[in-house]
Protein backbone atom coordinates (compact mmCIF):
# COMPACT_ATOMS: atom_id res chain seq x y z
CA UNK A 1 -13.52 8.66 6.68
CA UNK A 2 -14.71 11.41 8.35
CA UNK A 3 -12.68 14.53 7.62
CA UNK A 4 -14.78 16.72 6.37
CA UNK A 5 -11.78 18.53 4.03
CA UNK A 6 -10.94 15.50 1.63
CA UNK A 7 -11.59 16.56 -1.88
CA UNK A 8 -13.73 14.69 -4.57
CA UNK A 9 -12.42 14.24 -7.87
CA UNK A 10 -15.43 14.04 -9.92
CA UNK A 11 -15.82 11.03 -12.15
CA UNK A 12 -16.64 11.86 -16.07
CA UNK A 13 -20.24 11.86 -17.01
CA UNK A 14 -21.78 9.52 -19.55
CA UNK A 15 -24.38 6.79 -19.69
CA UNK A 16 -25.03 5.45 -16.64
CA UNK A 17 -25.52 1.41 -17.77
CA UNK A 18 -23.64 -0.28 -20.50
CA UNK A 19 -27.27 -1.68 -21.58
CA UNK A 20 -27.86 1.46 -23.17
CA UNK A 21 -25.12 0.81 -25.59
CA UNK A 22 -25.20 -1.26 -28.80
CA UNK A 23 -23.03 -3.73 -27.91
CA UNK A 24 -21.68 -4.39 -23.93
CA UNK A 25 -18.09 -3.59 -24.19
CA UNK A 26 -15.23 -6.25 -22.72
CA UNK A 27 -12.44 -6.02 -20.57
CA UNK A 28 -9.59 -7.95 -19.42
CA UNK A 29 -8.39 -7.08 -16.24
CA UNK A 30 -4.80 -9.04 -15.80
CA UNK A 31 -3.94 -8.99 -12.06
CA UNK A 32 -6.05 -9.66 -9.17
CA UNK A 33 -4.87 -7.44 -6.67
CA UNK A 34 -6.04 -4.67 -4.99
CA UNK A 35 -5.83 -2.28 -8.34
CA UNK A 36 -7.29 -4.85 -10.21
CA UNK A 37 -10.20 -5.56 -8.13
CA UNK A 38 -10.79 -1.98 -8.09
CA UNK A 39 -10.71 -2.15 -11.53
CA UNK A 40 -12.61 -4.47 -12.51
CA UNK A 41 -15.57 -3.43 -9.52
CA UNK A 42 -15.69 0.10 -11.65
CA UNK A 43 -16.24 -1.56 -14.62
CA UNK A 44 -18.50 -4.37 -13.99
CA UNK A 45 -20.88 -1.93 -11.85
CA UNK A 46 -21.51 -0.11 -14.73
CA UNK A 47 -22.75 -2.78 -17.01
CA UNK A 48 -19.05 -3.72 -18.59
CA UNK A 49 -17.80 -7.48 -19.18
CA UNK A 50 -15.36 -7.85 -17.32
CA UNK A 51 -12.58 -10.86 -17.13
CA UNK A 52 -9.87 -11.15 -14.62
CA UNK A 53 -6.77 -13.18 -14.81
CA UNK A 54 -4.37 -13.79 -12.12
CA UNK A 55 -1.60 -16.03 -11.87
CA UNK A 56 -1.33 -16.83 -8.39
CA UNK A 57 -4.06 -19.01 -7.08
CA UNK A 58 -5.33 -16.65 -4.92
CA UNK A 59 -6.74 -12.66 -4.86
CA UNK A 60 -5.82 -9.80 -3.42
CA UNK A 61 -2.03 -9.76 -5.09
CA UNK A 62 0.65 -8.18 -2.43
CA UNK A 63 -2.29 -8.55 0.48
CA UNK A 64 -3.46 -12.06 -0.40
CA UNK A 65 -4.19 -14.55 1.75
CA UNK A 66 -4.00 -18.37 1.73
CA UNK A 67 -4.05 -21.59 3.50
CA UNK A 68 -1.11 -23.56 5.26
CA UNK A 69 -1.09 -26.26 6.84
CA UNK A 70 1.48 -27.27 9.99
CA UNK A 71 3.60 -30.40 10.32
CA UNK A 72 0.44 -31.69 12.39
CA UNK A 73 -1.46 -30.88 9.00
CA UNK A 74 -3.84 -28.02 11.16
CA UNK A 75 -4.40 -25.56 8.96
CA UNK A 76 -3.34 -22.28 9.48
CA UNK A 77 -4.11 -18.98 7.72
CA UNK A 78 -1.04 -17.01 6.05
CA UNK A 79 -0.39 -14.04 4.30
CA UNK A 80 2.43 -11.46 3.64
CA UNK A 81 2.52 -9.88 6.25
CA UNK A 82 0.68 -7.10 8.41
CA UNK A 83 -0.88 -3.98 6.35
CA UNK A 84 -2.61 -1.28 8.02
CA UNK A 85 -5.75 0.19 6.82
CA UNK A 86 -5.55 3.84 7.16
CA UNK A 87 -9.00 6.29 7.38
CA UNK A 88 -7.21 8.56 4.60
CA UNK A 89 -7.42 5.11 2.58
CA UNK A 90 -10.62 6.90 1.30
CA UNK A 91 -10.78 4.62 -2.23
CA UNK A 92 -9.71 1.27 -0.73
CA UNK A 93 -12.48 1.72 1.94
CA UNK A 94 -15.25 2.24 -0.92
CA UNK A 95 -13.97 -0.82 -2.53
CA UNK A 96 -14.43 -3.02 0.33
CA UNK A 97 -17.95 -1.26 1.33
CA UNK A 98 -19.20 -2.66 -1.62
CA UNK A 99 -19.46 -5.74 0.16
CA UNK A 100 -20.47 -4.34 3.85
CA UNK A 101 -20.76 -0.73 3.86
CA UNK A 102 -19.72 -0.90 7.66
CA UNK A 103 -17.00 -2.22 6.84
CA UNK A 104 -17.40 -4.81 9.42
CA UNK A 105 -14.12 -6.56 8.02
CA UNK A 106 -11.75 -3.93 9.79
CA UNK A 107 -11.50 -3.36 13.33
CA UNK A 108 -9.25 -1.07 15.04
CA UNK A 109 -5.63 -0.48 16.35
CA UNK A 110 -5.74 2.14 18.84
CA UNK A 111 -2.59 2.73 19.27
CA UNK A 112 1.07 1.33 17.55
CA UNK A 113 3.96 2.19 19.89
CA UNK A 114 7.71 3.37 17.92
CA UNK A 115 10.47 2.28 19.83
CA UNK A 116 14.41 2.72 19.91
CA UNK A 117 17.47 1.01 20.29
CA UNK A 118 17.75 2.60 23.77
CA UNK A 119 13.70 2.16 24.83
CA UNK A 120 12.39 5.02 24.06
CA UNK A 121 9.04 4.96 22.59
CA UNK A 122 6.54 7.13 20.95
CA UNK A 123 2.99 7.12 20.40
CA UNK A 124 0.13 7.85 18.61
CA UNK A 125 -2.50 7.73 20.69
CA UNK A 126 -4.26 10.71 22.01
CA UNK A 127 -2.85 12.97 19.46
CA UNK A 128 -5.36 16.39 18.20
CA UNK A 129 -6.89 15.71 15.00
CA UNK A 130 -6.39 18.85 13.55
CA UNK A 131 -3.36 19.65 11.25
CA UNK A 132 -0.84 21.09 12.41
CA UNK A 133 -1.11 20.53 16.15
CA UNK A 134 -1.35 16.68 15.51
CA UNK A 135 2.19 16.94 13.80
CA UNK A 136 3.03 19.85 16.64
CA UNK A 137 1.71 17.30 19.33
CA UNK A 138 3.06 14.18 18.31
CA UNK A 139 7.01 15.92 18.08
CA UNK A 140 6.63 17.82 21.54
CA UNK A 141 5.61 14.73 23.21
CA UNK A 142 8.27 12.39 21.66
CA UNK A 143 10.75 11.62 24.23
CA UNK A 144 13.23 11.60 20.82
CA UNK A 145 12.45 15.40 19.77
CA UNK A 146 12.36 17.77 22.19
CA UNK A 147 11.62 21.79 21.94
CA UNK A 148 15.12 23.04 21.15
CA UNK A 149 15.24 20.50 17.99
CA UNK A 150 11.79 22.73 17.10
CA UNK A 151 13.84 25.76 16.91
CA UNK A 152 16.92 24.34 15.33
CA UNK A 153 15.40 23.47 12.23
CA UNK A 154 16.23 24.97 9.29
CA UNK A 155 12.78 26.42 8.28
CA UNK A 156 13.45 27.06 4.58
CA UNK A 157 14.75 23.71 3.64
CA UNK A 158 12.03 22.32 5.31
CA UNK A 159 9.10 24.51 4.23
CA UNK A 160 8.34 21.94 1.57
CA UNK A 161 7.00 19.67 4.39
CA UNK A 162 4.12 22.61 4.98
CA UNK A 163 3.55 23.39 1.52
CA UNK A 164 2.90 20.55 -0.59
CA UNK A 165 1.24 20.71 -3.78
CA UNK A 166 0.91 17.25 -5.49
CA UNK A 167 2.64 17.02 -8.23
CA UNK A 168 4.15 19.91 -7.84
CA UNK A 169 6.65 18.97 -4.67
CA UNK A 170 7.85 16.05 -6.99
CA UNK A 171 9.55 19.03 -8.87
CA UNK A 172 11.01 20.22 -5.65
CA UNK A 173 12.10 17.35 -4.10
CA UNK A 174 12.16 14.64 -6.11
CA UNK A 175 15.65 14.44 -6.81
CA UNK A 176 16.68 13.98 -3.50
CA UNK A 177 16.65 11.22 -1.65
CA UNK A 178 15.40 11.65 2.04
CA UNK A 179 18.17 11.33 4.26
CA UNK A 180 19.81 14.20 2.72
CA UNK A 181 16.42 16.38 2.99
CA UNK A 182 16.25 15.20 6.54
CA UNK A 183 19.82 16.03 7.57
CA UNK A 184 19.28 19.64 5.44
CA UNK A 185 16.46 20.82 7.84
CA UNK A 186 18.51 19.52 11.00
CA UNK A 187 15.63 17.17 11.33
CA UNK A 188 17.34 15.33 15.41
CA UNK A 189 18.80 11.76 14.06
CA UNK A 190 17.04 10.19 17.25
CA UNK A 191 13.75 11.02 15.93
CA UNK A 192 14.44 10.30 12.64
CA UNK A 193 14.21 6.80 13.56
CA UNK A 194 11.29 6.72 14.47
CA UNK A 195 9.14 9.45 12.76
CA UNK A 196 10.13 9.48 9.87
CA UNK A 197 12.12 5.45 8.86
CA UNK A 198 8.08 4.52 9.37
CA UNK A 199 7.60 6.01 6.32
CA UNK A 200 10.36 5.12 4.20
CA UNK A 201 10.37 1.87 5.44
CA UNK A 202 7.27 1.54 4.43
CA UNK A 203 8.32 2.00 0.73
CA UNK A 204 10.90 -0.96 1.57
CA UNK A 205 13.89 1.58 1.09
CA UNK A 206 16.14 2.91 3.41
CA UNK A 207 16.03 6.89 3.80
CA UNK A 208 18.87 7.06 1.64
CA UNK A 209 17.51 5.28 -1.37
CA UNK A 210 13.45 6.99 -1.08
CA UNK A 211 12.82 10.26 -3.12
CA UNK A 212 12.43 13.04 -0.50
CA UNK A 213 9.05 13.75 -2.40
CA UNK A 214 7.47 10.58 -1.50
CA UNK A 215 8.43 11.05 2.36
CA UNK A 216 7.29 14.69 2.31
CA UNK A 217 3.98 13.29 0.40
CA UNK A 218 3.61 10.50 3.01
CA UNK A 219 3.69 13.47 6.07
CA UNK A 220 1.41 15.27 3.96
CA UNK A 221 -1.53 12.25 3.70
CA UNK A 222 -0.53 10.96 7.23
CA UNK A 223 -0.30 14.82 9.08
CA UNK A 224 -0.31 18.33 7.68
CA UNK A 225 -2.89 16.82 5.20
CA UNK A 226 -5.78 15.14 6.82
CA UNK A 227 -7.59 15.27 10.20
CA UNK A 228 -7.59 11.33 10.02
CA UNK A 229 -4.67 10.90 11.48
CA UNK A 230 -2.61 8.01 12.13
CA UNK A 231 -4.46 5.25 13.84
CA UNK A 232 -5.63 2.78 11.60
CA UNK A 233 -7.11 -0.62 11.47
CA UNK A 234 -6.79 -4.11 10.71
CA UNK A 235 -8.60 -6.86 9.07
CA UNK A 236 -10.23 -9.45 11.57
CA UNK A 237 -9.51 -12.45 9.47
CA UNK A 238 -6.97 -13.92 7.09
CA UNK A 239 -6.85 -11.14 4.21
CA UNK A 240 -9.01 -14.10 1.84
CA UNK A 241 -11.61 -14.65 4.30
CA UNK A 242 -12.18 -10.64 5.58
CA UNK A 243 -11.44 -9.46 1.98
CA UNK A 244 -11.70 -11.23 -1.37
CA UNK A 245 -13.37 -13.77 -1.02
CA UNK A 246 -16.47 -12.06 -0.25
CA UNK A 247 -15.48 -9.37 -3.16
CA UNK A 248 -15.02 -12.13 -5.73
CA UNK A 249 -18.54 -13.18 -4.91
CA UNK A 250 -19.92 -9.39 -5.06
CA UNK A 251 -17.91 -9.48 -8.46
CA UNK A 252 -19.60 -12.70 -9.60
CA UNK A 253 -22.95 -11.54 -8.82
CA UNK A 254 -22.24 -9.09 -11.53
CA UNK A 255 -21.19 -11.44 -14.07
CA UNK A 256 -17.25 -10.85 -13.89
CA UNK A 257 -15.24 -14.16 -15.04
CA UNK A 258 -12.30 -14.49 -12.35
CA UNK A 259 -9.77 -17.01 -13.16
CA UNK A 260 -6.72 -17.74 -10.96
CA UNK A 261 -3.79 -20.06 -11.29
CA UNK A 262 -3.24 -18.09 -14.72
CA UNK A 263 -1.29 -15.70 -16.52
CA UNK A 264 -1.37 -14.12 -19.37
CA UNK A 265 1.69 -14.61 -22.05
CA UNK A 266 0.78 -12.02 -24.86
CA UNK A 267 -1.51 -8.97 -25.68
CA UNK A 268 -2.08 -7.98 -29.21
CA UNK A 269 -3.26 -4.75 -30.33
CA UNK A 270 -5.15 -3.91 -33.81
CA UNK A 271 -8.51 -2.93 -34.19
CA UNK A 272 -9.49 -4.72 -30.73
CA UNK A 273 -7.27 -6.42 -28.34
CA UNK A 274 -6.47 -10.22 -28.17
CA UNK A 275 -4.97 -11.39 -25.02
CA UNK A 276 -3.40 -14.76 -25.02
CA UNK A 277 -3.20 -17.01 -21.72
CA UNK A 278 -0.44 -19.21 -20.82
CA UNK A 279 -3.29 -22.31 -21.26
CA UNK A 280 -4.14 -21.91 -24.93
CA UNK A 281 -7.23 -19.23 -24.55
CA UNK A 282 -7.38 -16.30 -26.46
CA UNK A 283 -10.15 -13.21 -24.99
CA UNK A 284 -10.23 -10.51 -27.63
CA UNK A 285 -11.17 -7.03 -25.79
CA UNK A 286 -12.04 -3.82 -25.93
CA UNK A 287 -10.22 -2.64 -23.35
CA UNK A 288 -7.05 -3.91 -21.37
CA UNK A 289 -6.18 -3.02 -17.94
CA UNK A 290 -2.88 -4.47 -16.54
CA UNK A 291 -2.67 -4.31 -12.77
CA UNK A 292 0.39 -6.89 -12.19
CA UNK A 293 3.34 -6.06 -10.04
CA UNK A 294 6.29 -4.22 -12.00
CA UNK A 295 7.90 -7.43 -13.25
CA UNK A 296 4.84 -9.10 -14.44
CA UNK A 297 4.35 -5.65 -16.39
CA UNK A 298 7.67 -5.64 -18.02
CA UNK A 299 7.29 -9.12 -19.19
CA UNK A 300 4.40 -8.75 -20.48
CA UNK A 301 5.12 -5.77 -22.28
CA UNK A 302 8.20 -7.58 -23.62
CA UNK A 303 6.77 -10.36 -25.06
CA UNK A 304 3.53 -7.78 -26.80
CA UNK A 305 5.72 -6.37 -29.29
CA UNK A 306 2.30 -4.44 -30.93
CA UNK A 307 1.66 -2.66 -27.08
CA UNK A 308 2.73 1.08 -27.01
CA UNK A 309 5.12 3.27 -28.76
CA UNK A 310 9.18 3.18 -27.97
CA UNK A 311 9.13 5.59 -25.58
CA UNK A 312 6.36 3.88 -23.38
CA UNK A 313 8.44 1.04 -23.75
CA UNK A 314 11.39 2.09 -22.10
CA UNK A 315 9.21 4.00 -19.49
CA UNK A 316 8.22 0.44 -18.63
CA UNK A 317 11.39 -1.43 -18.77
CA UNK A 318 13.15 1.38 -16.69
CA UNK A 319 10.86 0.88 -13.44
CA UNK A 320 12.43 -1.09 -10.76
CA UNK A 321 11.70 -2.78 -7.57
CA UNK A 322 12.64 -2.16 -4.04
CA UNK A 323 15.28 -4.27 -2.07
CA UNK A 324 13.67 -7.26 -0.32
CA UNK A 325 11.68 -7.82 2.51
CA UNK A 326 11.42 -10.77 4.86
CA UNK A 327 8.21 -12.29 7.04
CA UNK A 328 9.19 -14.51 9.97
CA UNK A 329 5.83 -15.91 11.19
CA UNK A 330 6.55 -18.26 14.32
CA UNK A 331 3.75 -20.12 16.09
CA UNK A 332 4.67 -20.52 19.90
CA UNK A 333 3.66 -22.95 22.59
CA UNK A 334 2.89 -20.29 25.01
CA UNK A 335 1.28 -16.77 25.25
CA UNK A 336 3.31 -13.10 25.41
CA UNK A 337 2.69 -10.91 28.36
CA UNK A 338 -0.81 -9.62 28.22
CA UNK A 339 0.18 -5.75 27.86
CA UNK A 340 2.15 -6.78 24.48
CA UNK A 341 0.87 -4.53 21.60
CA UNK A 342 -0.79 -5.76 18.80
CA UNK A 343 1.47 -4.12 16.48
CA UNK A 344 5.24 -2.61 17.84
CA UNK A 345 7.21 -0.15 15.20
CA UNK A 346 10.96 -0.34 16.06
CA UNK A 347 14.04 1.75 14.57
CA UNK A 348 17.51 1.42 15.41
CA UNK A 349 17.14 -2.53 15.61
CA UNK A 350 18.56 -4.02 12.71
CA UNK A 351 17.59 -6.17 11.09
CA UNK A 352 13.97 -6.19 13.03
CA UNK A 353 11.38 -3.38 11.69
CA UNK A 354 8.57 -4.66 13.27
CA UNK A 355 6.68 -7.15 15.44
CA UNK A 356 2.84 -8.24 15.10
CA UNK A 357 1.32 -10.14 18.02
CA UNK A 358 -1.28 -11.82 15.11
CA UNK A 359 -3.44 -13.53 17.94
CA UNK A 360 -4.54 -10.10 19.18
CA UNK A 361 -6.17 -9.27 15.96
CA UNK A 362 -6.81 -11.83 13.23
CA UNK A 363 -9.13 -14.32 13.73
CA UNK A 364 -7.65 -17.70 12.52
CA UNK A 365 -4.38 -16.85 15.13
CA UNK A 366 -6.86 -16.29 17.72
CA UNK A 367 -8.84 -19.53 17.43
CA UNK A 368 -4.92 -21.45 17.30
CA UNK A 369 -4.45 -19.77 20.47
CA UNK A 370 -6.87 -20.33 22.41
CA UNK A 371 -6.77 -24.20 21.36
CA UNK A 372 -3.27 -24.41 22.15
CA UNK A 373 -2.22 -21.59 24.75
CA UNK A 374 0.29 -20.50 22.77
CA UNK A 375 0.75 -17.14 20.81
CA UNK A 376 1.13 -16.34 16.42
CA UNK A 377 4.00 -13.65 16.08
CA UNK A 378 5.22 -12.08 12.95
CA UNK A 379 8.72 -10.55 12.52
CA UNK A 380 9.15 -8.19 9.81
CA UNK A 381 12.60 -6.79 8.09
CA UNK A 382 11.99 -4.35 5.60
CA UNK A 383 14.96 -3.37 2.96
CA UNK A 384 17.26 -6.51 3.44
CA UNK A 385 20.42 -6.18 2.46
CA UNK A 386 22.40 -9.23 4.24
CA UNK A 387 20.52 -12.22 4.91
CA UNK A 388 22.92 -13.90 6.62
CA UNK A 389 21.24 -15.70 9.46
CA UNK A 390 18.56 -13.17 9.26
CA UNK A 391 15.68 -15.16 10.95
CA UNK A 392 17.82 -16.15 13.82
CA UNK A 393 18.83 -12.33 14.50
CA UNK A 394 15.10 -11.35 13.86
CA UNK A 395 14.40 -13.78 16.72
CA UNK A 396 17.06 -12.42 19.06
CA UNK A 397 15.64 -9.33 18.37
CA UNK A 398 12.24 -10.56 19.44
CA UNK A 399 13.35 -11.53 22.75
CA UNK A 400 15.31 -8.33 23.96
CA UNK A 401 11.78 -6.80 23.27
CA UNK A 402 9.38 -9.48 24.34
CA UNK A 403 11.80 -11.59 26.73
CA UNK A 404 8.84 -13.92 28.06
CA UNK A 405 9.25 -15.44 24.24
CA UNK A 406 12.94 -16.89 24.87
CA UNK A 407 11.87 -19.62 27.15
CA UNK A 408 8.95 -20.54 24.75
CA UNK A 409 8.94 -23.42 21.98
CA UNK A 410 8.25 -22.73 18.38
CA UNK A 411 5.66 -25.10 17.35
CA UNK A 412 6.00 -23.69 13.85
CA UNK A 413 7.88 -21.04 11.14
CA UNK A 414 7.18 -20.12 7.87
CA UNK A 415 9.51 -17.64 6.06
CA UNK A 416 8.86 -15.18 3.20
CA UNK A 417 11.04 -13.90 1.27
CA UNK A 418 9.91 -11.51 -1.74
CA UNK A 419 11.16 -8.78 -3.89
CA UNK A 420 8.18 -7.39 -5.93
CA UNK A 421 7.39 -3.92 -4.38
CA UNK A 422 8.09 -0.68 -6.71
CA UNK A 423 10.81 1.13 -6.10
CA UNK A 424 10.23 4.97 -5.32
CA UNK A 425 13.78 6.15 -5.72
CA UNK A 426 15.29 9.79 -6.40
CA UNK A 427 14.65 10.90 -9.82
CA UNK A 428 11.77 7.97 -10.92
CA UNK A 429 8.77 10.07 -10.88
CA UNK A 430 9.14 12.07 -13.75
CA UNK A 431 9.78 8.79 -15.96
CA UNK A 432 6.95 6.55 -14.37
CA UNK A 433 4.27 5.04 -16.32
CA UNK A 434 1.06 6.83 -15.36
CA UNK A 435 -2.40 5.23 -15.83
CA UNK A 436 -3.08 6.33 -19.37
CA UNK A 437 -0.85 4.72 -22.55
CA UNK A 438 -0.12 5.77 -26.07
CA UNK A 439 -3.56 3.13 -26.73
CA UNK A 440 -7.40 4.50 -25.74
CA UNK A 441 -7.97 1.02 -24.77
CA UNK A 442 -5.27 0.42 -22.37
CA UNK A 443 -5.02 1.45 -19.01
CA UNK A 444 -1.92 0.42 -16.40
CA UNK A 445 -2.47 0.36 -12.47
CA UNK A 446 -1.18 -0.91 -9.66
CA UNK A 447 1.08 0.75 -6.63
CA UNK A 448 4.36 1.57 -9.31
CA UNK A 449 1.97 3.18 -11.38
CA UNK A 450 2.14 7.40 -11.27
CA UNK A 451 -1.22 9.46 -10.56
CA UNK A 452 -0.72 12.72 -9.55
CA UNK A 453 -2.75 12.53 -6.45
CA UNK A 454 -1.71 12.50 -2.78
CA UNK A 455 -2.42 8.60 -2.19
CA UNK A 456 0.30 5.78 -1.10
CA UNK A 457 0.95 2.25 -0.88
CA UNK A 458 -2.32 0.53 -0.67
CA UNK A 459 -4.77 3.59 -1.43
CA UNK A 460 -2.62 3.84 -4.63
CA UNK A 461 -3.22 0.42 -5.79
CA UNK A 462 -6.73 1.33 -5.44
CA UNK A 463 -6.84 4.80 -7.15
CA UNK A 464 -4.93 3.83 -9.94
CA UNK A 465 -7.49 0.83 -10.26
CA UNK A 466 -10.45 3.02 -9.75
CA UNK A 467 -8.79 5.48 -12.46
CA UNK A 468 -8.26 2.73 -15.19
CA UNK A 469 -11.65 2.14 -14.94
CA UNK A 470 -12.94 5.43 -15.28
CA UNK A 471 -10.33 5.75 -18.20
CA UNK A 472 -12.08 3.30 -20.23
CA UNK A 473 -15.88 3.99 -19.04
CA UNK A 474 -14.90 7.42 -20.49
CA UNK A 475 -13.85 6.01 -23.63
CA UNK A 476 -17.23 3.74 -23.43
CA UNK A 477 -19.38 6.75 -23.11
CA UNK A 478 -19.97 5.36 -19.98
CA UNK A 479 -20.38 7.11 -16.45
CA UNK A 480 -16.78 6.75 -14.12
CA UNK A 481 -16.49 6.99 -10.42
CA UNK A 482 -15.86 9.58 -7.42
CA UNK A 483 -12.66 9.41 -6.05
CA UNK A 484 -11.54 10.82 -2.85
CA UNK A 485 -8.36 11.86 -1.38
CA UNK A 486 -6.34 14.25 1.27
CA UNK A 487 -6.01 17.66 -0.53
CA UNK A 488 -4.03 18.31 -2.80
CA UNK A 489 -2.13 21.01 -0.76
CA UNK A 490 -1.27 22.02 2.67
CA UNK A 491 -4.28 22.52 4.39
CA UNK A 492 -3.41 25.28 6.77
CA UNK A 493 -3.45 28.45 5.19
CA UNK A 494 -1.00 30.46 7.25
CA UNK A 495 1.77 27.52 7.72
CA UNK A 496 1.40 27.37 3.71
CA UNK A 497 2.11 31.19 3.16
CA UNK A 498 5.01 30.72 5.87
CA UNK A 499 6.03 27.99 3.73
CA UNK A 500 5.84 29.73 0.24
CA UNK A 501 7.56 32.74 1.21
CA UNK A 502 10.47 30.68 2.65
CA UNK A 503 10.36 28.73 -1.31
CA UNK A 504 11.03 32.19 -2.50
């Protein structure tokens, strides 16, 4: 968090302390994932009562971490998989400082190889911080793009990528889908694999099936857009023990009601709000925020025939989800070769997207590790569309990579299969539900949820949360929050006039 060019969006002004009111307003927060922690942190910290409801019996939603236990009945810590924690994730990182402004909980990855079907790999280590010669850098040194590919491109079809203007580049691009945008601008198919399937992989979609605007948005936050750059880090512990857990007790300490293991069946709307659980209690609110996943959203709307107008409605009922993903964690009775990265990016390998060496990292892989000399890997597969003996091709896909792992034992597997992750397909933006409703009191957020800001994936969970909250503070005559992001446009002037001119 140290670019010195990310832009504040000022929060709106107001009381600073919900004392000062007549009456402490109420909130339910349903969902207990990142948007609605962030959610309910903004509104609790200024004085708000806050309740959150989740169903699952855990926090942290789509990074939530739990407790498993092995056929010897040792426990083991698991979780959906690995999620890196960018320095561009400016509003996610103020969350968690709230409960160590070092942020203590994240340590990090200095470096995540790319590599090919035929070997070749890239890296982002080392690269210039300063847009555009970290973009220029990164391409010249790739053993995938090489100069004449610089000079083949088709500079007008790809100007968008040097002048984006959020939301604006939505009206540019998104209605087409990203393998078409790449192929237009003669973008080399070698390196497509690797620079650019990171990102729309990412978004669980192949190329073909991700707006254009999201992948030119993604360069813009990840390159042309921030001095940040690429390198991220990880949590040192299951996602429960480095995260939530210690949140939920900041959150306590401040008088929020958290409730898991429980979902909420109905929300009625008249002169306050009355949201009915699946257990017989009934909170009635002053405000509503729901921060579930697009399916818990759509039934909830469904069965809250009083929430929203018609149009809202459909908004709702139209979003959709991305294809499925799969998490092959496999505990092994020995180690991987000591050079192994922590995290390896591959394209070109189907059905294999990715391979996390857990042990090097977390700290409950670690500890089974060095008790039992073996080694915690997770395989991931991103946008499955044939899952015919998918784990066993994920594993032979491990060992052309990390051979030492064929002769090794698996002492254990777990597999995850889930379907729940938005879908950012050409043409959805425009009809997207955005934070704000056709009801003052109601607020949506969550990663599906549209905010015309340059954020993504995890920092958009927490935006969106942050921005409910200051949504209904406002309303509350209460005081909202900073938020931070990338700017909003290209950040170097004369590639954006290049870039404009060639939009002409």
């Amino acid at each position: 968090m140290t670019d010195p060019r990310r832009v504040t969006h000022p929060a709106p002004a107001g009381l600073p302390d919900a004392s000062a009111l007549p009456r402490r307003p109420q909130v339910v927060v349903v969902g207990a994932g990142i948007a609605g922690l962030a959610a309910a942190t903004g509104l609790a910290e200024r004085g708000v009562h806050v309740d959150v409801i989740e169903r699952q019996p855990y926090l942290g939603g789509r990074v939530g971490g739990w407790t498993d236990r092995l056929h010897d009945s040792t426990p083991v810590a698991m979780n959906r998989g690995f999620h890196a924690f960018f320095r561009q994730y400016y509003n996610l990182r103020t969350l968690l400082q709230r409960v160590d402004p070092a942020l203590g909980m994240l340590t990090p990855m200095s470096d995540y190889p790319l590599v090919d079907a035929h070997g070749r790999r890239d890296t982002f280590r080392g690269l210039p911080q300063s847009p555009p010669f970290n973009a220029l850098a990164f391409a010249l040194r790739s053993p995938t793009f090489r100069l004449p590919d610089l000079v083949r491109l088709n500079a007008r079809a790809a100007a968008p990528l040097a002048a984006v203007r959020v939301p604006d580049i939505y009206r540019v691009l998104d209605d087409t889908d990203a393998e078409t945008f790449l192929r237009d601008i003669n973008f080399p198919a070698a390196a497509r694999h690797l620079a650019f399937e990171v990102f729309s992989r990412s978004f669980f979609a192949e190329p073909s099936e991700l707006s254009a605007a999201e992948l030119a948005t993604m360069f813009h936050i990840y390159f042309l857009g921030s001095s940040e750059g690429l390198v991220f880090d990880v949590a040192t512990a299951n996602f429960d023990v480095a995260l939530w857990d210690p949140l939920a007790s900041y959150l306590r300490s401040r008088e929020v009601r958290i409730r898991t293991g429980t979902s909420v069946r109905e929300i009625r709307c008249g002169t306050r709000f009355e949201v009915r659980c699946d257990d017989g209690e009934v909170i009635d609110a002053d405000g509503v925020v729901l921060a579930t996943d697009v399916t818990g959203l759509q039934k909830l709307v469904a069965h809250s025939p009083t929430l929203g107008d018609s149009r809202w409605r459909e908004r709702v009922a139209a979003m959709a989800t991305a294809a499925p993903f799969v998490v092959q964690r496999l505990w092994l009775d020995r180690p991987v070769h000591t050079d192994r990265a922590a995290f390896l990016g591959t394209g070109g390998r189907p059905p294999l997207d990715n391979i996390s060496v857990l042990n090097r990292y977390e700290r409950e892989a670690r500890d089974w590790s060095r008790r039992t000399g073996g080694s915690v890997l997770e395989l991931h597969s991103y946008a499955v569309d044939d899952d015919t003996d998918l784990t066993g091709r994920l594993r032979e896909r491990m060992y052309e990579l990390y051979p030492e792992t064929r002769s090794a034992n698996v002492v254990a597997e777990r597999v995850l299969c889930r379907a729940d992750c938005p879908r950012f397909a050409p043409g959805d933006f425009a009809a997207r539900p955005t934070v704000a409703t056709p009801h003052d009191g109601l607020a949506l957020a969550g990663d599906g949820i549209r905010i015309d800001l340059p954020v993504a994936l995890m920092e958009r969970a927490a935006t969106t949360g942050w921005s409910a909250a200051n949504l209904l503070l406002r309303r509350f005559g209460l005081a909202g929050h900073d938020l931070h992001t990338v700017p909003t446009q290209g950040r170097f002037a004369p590639l954006r006039r290049l870039a404009e001119r060639q939009l002409r």
